[in-house]
C-alpha atoms as a PDB file:
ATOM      1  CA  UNK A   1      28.965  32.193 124.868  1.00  0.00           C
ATOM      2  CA  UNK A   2      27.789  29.589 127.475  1.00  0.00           C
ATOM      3  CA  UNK A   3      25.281  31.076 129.924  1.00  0.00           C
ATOM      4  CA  UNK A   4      27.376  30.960 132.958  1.00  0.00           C
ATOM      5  CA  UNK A   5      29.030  33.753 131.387  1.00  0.00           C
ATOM      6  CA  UNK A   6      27.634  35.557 128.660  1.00  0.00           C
ATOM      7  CA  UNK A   7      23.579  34.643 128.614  1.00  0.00           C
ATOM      8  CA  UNK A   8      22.836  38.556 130.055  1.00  0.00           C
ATOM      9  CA  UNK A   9      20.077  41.096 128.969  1.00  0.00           C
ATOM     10  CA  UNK A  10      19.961  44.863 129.788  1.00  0.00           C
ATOM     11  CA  UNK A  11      18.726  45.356 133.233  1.00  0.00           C
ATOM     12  CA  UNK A  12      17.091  48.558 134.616  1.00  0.00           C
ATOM     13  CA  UNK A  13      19.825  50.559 136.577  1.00  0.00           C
ATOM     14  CA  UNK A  14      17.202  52.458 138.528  1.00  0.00           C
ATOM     15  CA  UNK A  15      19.671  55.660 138.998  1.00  0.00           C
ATOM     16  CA  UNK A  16      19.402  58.425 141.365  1.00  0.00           C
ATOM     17  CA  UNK A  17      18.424  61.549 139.294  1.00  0.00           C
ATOM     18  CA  UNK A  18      22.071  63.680 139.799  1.00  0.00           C
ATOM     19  CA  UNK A  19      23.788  60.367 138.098  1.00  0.00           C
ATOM     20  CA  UNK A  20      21.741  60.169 134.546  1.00  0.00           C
ATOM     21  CA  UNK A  21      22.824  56.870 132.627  1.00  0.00           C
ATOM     22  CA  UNK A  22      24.706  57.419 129.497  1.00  0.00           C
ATOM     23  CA  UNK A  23      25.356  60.967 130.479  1.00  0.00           C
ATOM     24  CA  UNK A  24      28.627  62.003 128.387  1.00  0.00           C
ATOM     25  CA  UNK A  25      29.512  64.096 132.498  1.00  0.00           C
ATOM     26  CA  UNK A  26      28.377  63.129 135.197  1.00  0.00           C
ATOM     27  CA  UNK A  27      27.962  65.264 138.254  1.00  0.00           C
ATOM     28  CA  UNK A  28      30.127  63.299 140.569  1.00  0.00           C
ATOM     29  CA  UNK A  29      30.721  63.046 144.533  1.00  0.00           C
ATOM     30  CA  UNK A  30      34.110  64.396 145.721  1.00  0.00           C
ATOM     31  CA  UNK A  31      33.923  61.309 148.351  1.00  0.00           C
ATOM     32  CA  UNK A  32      31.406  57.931 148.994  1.00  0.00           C
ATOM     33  CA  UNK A  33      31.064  59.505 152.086  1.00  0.00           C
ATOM     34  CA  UNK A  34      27.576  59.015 153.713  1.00  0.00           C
ATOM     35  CA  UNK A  35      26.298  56.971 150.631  1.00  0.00           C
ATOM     36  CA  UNK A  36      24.444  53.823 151.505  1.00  0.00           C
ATOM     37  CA  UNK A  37      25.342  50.361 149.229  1.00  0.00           C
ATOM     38  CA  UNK A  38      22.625  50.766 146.832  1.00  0.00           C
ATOM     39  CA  UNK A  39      23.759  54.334 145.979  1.00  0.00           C
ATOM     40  CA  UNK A  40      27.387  53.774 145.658  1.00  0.00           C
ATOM     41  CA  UNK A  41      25.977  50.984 143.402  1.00  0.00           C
ATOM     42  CA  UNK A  42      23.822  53.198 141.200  1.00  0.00           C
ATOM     43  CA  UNK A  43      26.761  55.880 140.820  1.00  0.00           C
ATOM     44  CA  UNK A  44      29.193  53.161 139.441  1.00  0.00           C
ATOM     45  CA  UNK A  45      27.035  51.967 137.160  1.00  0.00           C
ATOM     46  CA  UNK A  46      25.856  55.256 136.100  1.00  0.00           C
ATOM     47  CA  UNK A  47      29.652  56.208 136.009  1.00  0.00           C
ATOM     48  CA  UNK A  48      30.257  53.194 133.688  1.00  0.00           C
ATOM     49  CA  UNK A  49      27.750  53.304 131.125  1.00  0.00           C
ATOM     50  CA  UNK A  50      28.806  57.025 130.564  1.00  0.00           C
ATOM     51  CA  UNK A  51      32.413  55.118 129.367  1.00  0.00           C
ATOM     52  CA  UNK A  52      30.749  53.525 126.731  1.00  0.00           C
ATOM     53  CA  UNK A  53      33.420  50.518 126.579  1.00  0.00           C
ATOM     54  CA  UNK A  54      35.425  48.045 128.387  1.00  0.00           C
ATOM     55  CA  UNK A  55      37.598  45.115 128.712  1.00  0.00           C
ATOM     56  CA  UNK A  56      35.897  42.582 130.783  1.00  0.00           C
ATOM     57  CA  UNK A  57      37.900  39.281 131.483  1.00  0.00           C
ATOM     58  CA  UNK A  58      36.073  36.783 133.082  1.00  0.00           C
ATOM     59  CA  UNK A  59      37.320  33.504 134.609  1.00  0.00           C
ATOM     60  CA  UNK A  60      34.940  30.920 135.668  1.00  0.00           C
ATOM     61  CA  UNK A  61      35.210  27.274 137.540  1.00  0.00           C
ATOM     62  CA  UNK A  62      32.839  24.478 138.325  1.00  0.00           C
ATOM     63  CA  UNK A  63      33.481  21.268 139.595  1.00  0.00           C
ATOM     64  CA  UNK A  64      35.273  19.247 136.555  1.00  0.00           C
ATOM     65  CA  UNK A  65      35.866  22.161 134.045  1.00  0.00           C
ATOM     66  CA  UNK A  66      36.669  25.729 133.888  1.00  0.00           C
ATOM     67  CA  UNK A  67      36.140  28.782 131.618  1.00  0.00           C
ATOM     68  CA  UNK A  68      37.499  31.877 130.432  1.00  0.00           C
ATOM     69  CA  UNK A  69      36.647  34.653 128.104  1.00  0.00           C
ATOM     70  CA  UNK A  70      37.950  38.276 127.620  1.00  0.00           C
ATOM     71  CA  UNK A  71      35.508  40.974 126.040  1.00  0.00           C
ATOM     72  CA  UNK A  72      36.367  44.095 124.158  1.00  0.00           C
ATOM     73  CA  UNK A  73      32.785  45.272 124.285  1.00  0.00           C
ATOM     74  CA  UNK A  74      31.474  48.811 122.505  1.00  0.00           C
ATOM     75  CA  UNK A  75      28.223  50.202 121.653  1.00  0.00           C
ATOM     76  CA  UNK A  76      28.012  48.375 118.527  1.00  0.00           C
ATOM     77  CA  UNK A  77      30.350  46.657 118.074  1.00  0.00           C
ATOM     78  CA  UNK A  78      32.524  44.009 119.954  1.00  0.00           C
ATOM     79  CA  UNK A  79      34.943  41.032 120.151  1.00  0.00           C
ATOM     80  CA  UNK A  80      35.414  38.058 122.706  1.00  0.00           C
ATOM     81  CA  UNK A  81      38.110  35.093 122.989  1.00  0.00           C
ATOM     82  CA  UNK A  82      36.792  32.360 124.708  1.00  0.00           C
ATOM     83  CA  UNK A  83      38.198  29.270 126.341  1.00  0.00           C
ATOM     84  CA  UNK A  84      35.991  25.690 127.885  1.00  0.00           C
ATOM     85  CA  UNK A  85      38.330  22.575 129.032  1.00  0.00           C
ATOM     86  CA  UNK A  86      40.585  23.205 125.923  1.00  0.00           C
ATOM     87  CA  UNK A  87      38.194  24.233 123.564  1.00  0.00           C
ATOM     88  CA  UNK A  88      38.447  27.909 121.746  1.00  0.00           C
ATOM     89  CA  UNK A  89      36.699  30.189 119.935  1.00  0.00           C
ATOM     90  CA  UNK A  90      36.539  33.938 119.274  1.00  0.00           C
ATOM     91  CA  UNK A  91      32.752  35.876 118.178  1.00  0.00           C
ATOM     92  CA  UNK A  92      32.906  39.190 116.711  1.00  0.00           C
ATOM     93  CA  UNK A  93      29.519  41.386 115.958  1.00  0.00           C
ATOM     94  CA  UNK A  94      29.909  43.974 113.713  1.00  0.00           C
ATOM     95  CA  UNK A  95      26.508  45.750 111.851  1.00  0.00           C
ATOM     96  CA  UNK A  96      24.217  43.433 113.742  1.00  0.00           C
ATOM     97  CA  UNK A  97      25.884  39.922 112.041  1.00  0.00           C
ATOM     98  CA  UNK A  98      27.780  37.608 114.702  1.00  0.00           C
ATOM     99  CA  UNK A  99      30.796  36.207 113.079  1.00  0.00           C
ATOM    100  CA  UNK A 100      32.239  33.121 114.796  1.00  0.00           C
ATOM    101  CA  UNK A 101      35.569  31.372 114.592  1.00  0.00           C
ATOM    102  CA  UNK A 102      35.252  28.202 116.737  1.00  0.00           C
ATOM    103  CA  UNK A 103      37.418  25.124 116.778  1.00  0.00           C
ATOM    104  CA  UNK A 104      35.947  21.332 116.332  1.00  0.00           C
ATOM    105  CA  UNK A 105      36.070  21.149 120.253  1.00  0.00           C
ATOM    106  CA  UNK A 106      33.927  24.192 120.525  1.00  0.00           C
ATOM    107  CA  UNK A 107      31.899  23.509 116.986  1.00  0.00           C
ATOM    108  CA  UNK A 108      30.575  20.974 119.216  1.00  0.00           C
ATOM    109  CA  UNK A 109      29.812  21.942 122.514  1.00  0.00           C
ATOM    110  CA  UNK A 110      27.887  24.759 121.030  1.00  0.00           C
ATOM    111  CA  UNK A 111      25.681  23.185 118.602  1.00  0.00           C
ATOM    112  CA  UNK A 112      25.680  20.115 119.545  1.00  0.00           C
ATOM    113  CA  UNK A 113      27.403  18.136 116.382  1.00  0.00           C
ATOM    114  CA  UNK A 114      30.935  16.884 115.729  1.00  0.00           C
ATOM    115  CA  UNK A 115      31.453  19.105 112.611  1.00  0.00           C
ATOM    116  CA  UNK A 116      35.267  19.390 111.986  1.00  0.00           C
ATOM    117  CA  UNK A 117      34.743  21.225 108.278  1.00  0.00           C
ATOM    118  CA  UNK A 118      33.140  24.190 109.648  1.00  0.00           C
ATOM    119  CA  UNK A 119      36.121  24.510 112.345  1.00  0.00           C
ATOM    120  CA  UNK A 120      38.408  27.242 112.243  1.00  0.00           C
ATOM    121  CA  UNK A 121      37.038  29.368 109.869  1.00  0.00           C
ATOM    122  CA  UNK A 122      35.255  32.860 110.392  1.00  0.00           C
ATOM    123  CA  UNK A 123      30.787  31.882 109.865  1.00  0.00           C
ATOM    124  CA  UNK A 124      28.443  34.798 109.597  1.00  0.00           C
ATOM    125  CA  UNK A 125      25.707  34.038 111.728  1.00  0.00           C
ATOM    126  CA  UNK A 126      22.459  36.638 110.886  1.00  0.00           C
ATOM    127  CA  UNK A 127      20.084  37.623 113.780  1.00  0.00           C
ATOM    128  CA  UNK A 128      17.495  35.484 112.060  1.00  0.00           C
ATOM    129  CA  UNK A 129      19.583  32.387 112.833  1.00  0.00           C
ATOM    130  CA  UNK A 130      18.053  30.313 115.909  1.00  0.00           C
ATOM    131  CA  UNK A 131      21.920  30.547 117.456  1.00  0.00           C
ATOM    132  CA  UNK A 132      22.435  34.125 117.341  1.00  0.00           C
ATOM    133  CA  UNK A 133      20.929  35.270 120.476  1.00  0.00           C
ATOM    134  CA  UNK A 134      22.515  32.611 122.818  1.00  0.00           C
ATOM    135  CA  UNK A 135      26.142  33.334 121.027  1.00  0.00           C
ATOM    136  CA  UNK A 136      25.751  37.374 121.066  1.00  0.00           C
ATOM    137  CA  UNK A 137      24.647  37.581 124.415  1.00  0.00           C
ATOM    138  CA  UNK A 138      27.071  39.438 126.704  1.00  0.00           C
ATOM    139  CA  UNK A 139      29.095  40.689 123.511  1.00  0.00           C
ATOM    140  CA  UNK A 140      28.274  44.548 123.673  1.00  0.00           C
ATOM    141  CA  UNK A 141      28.634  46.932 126.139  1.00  0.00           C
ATOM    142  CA  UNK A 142      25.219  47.070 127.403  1.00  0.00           C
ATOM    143  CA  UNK A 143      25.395  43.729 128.041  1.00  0.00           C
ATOM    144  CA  UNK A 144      28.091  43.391 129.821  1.00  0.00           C
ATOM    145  CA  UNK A 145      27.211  45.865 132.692  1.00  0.00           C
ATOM    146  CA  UNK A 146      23.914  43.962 132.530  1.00  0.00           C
ATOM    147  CA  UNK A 147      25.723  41.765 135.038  1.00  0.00           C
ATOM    148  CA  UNK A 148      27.520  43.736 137.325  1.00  0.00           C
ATOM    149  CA  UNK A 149      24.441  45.053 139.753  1.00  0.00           C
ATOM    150  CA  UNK A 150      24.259  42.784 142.734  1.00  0.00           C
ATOM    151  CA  UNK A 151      20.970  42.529 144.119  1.00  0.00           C
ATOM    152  CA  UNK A 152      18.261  41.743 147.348  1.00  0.00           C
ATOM    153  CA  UNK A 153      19.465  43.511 150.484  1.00  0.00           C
ATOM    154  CA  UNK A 154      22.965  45.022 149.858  1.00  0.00           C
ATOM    155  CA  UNK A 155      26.051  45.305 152.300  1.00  0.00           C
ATOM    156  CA  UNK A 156      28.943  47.693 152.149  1.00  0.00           C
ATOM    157  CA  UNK A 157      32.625  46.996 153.916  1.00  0.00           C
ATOM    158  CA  UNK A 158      34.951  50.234 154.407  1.00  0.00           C
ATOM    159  CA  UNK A 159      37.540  51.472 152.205  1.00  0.00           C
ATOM    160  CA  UNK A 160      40.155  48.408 151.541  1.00  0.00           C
ATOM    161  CA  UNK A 161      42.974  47.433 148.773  1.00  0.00           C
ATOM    162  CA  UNK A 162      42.369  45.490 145.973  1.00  0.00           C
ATOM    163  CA  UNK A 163      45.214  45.050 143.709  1.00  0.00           C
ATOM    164  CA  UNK A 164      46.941  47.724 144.523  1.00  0.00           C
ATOM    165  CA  UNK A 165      43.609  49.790 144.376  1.00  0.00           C
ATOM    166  CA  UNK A 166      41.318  51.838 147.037  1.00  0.00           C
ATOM    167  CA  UNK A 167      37.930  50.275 147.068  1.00  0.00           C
ATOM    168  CA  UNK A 168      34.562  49.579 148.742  1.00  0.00           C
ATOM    169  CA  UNK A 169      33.089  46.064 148.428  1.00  0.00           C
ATOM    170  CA  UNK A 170      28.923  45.750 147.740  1.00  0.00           C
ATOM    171  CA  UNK A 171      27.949  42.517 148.829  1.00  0.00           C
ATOM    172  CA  UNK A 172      24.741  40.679 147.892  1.00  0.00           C
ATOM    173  CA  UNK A 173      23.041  38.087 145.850  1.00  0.00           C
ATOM    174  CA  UNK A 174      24.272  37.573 142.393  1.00  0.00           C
ATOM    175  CA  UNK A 175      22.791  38.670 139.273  1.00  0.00           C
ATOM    176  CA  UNK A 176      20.238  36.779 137.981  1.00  0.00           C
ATOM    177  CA  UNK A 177      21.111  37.005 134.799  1.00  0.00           C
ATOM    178  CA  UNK A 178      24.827  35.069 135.468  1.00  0.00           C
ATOM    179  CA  UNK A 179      22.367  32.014 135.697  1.00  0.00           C
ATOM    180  CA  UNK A 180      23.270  31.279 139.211  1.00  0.00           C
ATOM    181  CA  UNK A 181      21.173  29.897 141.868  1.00  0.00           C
ATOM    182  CA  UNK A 182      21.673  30.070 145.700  1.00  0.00           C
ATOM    183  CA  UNK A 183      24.388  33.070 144.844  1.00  0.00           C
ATOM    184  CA  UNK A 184      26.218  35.480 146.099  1.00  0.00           C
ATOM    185  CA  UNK A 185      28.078  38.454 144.955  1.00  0.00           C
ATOM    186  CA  UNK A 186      30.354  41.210 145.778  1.00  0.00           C
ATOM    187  CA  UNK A 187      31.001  43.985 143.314  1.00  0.00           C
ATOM    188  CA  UNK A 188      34.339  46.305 144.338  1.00  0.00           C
ATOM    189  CA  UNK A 189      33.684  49.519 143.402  1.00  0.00           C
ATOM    190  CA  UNK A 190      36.946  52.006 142.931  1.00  0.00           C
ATOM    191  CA  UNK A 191      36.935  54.602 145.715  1.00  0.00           C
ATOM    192  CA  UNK A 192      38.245  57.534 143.655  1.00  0.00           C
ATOM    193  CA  UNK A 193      36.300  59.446 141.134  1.00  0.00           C
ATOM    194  CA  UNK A 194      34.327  58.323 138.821  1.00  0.00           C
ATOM    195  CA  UNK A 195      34.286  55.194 141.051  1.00  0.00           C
ATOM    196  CA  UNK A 196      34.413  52.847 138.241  1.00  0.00           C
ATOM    197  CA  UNK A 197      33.246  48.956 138.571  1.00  0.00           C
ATOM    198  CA  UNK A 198      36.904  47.431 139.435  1.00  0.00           C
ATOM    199  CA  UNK A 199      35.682  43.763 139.205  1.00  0.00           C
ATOM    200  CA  UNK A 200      33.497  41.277 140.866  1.00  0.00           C
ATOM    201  CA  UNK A 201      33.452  37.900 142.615  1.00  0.00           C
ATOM    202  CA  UNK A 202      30.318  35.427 142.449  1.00  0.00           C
ATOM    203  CA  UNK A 203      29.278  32.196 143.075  1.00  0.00           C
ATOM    204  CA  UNK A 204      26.535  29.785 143.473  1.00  0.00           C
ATOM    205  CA  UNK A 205      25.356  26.751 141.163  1.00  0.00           C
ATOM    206  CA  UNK A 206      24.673  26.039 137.483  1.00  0.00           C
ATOM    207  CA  UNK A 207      21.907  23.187 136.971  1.00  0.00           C
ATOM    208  CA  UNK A 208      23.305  21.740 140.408  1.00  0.00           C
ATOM    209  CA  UNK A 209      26.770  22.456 140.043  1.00  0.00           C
ATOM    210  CA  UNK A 210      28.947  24.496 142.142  1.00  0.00           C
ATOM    211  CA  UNK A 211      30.303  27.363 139.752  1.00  0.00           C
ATOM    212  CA  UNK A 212      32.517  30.773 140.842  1.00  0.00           C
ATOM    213  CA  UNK A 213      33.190  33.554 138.691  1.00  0.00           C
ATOM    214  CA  UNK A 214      35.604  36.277 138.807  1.00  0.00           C
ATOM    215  CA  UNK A 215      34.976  39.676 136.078  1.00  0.00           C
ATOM    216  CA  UNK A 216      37.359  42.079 136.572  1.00  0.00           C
ATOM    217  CA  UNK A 217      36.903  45.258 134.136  1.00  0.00           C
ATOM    218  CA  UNK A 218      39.632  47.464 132.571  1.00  0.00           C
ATOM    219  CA  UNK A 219      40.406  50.168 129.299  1.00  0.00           C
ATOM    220  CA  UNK A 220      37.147  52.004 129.743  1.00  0.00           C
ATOM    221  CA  UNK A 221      36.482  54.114 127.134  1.00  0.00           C
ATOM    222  CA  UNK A 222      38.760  52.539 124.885  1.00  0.00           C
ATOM    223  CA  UNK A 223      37.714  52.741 121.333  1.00  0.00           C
ATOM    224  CA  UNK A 224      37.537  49.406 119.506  1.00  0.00           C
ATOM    225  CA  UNK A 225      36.951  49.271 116.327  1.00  0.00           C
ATOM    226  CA  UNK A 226      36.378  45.988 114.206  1.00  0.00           C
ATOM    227  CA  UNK A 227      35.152  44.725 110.817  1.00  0.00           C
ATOM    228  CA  UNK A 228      33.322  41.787 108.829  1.00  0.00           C
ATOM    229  CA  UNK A 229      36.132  39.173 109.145  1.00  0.00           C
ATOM    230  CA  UNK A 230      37.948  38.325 105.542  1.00  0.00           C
ATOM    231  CA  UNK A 231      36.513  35.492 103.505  1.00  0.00           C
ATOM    232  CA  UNK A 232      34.203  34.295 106.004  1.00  0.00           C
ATOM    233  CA  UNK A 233      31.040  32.045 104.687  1.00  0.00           C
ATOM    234  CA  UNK A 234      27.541  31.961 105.753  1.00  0.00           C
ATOM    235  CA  UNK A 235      26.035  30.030 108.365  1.00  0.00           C
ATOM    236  CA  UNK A 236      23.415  28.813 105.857  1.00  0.00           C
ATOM    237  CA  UNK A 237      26.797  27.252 103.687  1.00  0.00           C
ATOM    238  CA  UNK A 238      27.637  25.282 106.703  1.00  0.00           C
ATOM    239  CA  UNK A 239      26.402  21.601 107.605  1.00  0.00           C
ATOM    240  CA  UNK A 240      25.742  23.320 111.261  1.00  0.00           C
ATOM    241  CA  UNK A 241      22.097  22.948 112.555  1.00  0.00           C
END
């Protein structure tokens, strides 16, 4: 939900032609072997998008807070638990409608009002609702690869261990679209077929402030499924702005 994190729109991959996006195979390398950053780069992406779901859990800090948020993100639909210097809420969009469950804490940072009615109960915000693009963002799939692609001149280290994991490490400037100025970025790539995004490291500032984040990706291709939540109202019920 807050733009450090989640404010991301679907970038152009710019694949090589043997690595189609959204290809349901892909015709993979049997090694990285004499493949420069920016290819090794385009194949995991490629690679990823033909998943067609993830886990992402992110984990943020900046000087005075931190943040966290985990993703099960789909095609169309999607669900994410987030957490801001004790605050909580969870978002789920199903059929286009965002449905959010926020406590007061986070009722206010995210619209601004101390509104402890609304609180803890499941609204359904419509995509004609001035709030719904900044709280969907980075929700589905789509979006959520929209921020893996370093960028500017890109670096690659040799084959190291991350977690127990063979990888490759793509260093350059963060995504623009993780809102960070004077950034950096390294995206670990796996170094096994289909070379899978294993997580990435950036950092840089937010409006001034120093801010990291860590993404580190898991169950791709794992088929979530969620519905409209119970009982919940509409935004237009609410005393919300």
């Amino acid at each position: 939900m807050k733009k450090a994190v989640t404010a991301v729109v679907l970038t152009a991959l710019g694949l090589l032609p043997t690595w189609s996006a959204g290809a349901s195979s892909l015709a993979l390398p049997s090694t990285l072997d004499g493949l420069d950053a920016a290819q090794v780069t385009n194949l995991s992406l490629a690679s990823a998008r033909a998943q067609g779901s993830c886990t992402a859990n992110s984990l943020g800090r900046a000087t005075g807070y931190s943040f966290s948020a985990s993703t099960n993100a789909a095609g169309r639909v999607a669900q994410q638990w987030i957490a801001l210097d004790g605050a909580k809420g969870v978002a789920r969009l199903v059929g286009g409608t965002l449905y959010a469950h926020l406590d007061a804490r986070m009722i206010e940072l995210q619209f601004g009002v101390n509104d402890p009615t609304d609180a803890n109960r499941w609204i359904a915000i419509p995509p004609t609702n001035k709030h719904f693009t900044t709280l969907s963002s980075g929700l589905l799939f789509s979006s959520v690869l929209s921020q893996v692609r370093p960028v500017g001149p890109l670096t690659m280290s040799g084959v190291g261990t991350l977690k127990g994991q063979k990888v490759v490490a793509i260093g350059g400037t963060a995504n623009a679209q993780l809102g960070l100025s004077a950034s950096a970025e390294t995206l670990f790539v796996a170094d096994t077929a289909p070379y899978l995004p294993v997580e990435f490291t950036a950092s840089g500032r937010v409006d001034g402030v120093p801010t990291t984040l860590l993404v580190t990706f898991s169950n791709w291709a794992r088929p979530f499924e969620y519905s409209a939540p119970v009982g919940s109202i509409a935004m237009s019920t609410t005393k919300l702005p």
